[in-house]
Protein backbone atom coordinates (compact mmCIF):
# COMPACT_ATOMS: atom_id res chain seq x y z
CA UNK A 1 0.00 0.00 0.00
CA UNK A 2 1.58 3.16 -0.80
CA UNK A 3 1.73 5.99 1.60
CA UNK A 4 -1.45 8.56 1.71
CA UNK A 5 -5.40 7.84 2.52
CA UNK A 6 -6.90 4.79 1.70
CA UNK A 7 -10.73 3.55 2.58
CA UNK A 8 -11.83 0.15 2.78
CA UNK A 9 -15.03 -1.16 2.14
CA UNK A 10 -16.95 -4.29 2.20
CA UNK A 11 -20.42 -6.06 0.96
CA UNK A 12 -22.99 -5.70 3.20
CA UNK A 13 -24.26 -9.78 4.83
CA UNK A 14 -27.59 -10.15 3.11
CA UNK A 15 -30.37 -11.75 5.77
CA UNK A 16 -32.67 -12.23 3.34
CA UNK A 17 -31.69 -16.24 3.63
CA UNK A 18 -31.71 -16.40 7.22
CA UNK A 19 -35.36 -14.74 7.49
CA UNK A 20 -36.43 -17.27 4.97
CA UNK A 21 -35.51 -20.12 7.09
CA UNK A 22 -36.82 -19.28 10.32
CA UNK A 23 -40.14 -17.96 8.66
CA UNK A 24 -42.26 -14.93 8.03
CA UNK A 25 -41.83 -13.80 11.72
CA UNK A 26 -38.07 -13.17 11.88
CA UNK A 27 -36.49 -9.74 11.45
CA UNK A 28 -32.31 -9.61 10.36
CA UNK A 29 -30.62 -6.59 11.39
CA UNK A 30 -26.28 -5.76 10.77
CA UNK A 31 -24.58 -3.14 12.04
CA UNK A 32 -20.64 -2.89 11.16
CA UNK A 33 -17.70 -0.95 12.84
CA UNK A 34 -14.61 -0.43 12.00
CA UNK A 35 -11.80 -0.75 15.13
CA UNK A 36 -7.92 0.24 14.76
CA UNK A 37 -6.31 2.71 12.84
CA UNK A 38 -9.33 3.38 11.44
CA UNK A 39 -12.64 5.40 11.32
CA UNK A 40 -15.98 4.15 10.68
CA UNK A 41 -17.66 6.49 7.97
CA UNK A 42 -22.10 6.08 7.63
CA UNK A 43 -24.41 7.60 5.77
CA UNK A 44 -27.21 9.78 6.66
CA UNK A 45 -29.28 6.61 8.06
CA UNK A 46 -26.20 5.70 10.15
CA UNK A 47 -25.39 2.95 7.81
CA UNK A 48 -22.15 1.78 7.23
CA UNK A 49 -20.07 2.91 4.01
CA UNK A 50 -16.63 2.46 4.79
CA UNK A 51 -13.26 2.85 7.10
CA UNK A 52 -11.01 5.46 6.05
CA UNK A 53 -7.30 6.32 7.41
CA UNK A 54 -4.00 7.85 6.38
CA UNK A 55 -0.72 5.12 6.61
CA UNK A 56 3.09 6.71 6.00
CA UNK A 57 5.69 5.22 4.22
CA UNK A 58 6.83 1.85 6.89
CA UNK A 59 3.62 2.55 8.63
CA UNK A 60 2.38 -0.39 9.94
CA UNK A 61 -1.62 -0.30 10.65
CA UNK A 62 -4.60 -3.09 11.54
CA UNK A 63 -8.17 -1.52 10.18
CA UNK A 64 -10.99 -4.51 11.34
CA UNK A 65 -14.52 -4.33 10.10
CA UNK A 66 -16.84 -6.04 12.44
CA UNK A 67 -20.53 -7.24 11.40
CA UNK A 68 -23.07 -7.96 14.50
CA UNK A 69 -26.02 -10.02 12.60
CA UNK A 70 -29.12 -9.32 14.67
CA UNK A 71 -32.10 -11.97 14.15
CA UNK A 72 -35.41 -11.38 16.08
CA UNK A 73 -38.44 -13.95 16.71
CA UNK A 74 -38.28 -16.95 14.18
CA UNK A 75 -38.36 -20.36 14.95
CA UNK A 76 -34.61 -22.61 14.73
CA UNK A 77 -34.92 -25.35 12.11
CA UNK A 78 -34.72 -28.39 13.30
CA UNK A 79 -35.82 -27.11 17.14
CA UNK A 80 -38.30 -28.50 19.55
CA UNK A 81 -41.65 -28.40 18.47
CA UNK A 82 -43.60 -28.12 21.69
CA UNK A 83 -43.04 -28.74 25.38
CA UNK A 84 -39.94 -30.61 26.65
């Protein structure tokens, strides 16, 4: 990487498949971060775009995206059925 600004972005975990598994009922949410030498950047509905940062020449930096899936109500495949 060569010495300046650089931004780092990433495809956004669909829960489309998820919901569809565990029925009509379930929500998916993900919110992403960024952590080290690193900012988060969102957009005006606080959702995530990118990390940005500025690395010098034998700069060593660690920029880590983290994704927290959220999944409300649903049923688990293969759970119990009714009282145990």
């Amino acid at each position: 990487m060569y010495p300046g600004k650089y931004a780092i972005s990433e495809t956004l975990f669909d829960t489309t498949n998820l919901e569809n598994q565990l029925g009509e009922t379930t929500t998916g949410t993900v919110s992403t971060t960024a952590t080290g030498d690193c900012t988060s950047q969102f957009n005006y509905l606080d959702v995530f775009q990118n990390a940005t940062g500025t690395i010098t020449n034998g700069d060593y930096q660690r920029c880590e995206i983290i994704d927290t899936i959220g999944i409300t109500s649903g049923v688990v495949p293969g759970g119990p059925v009714g009282p145990v």
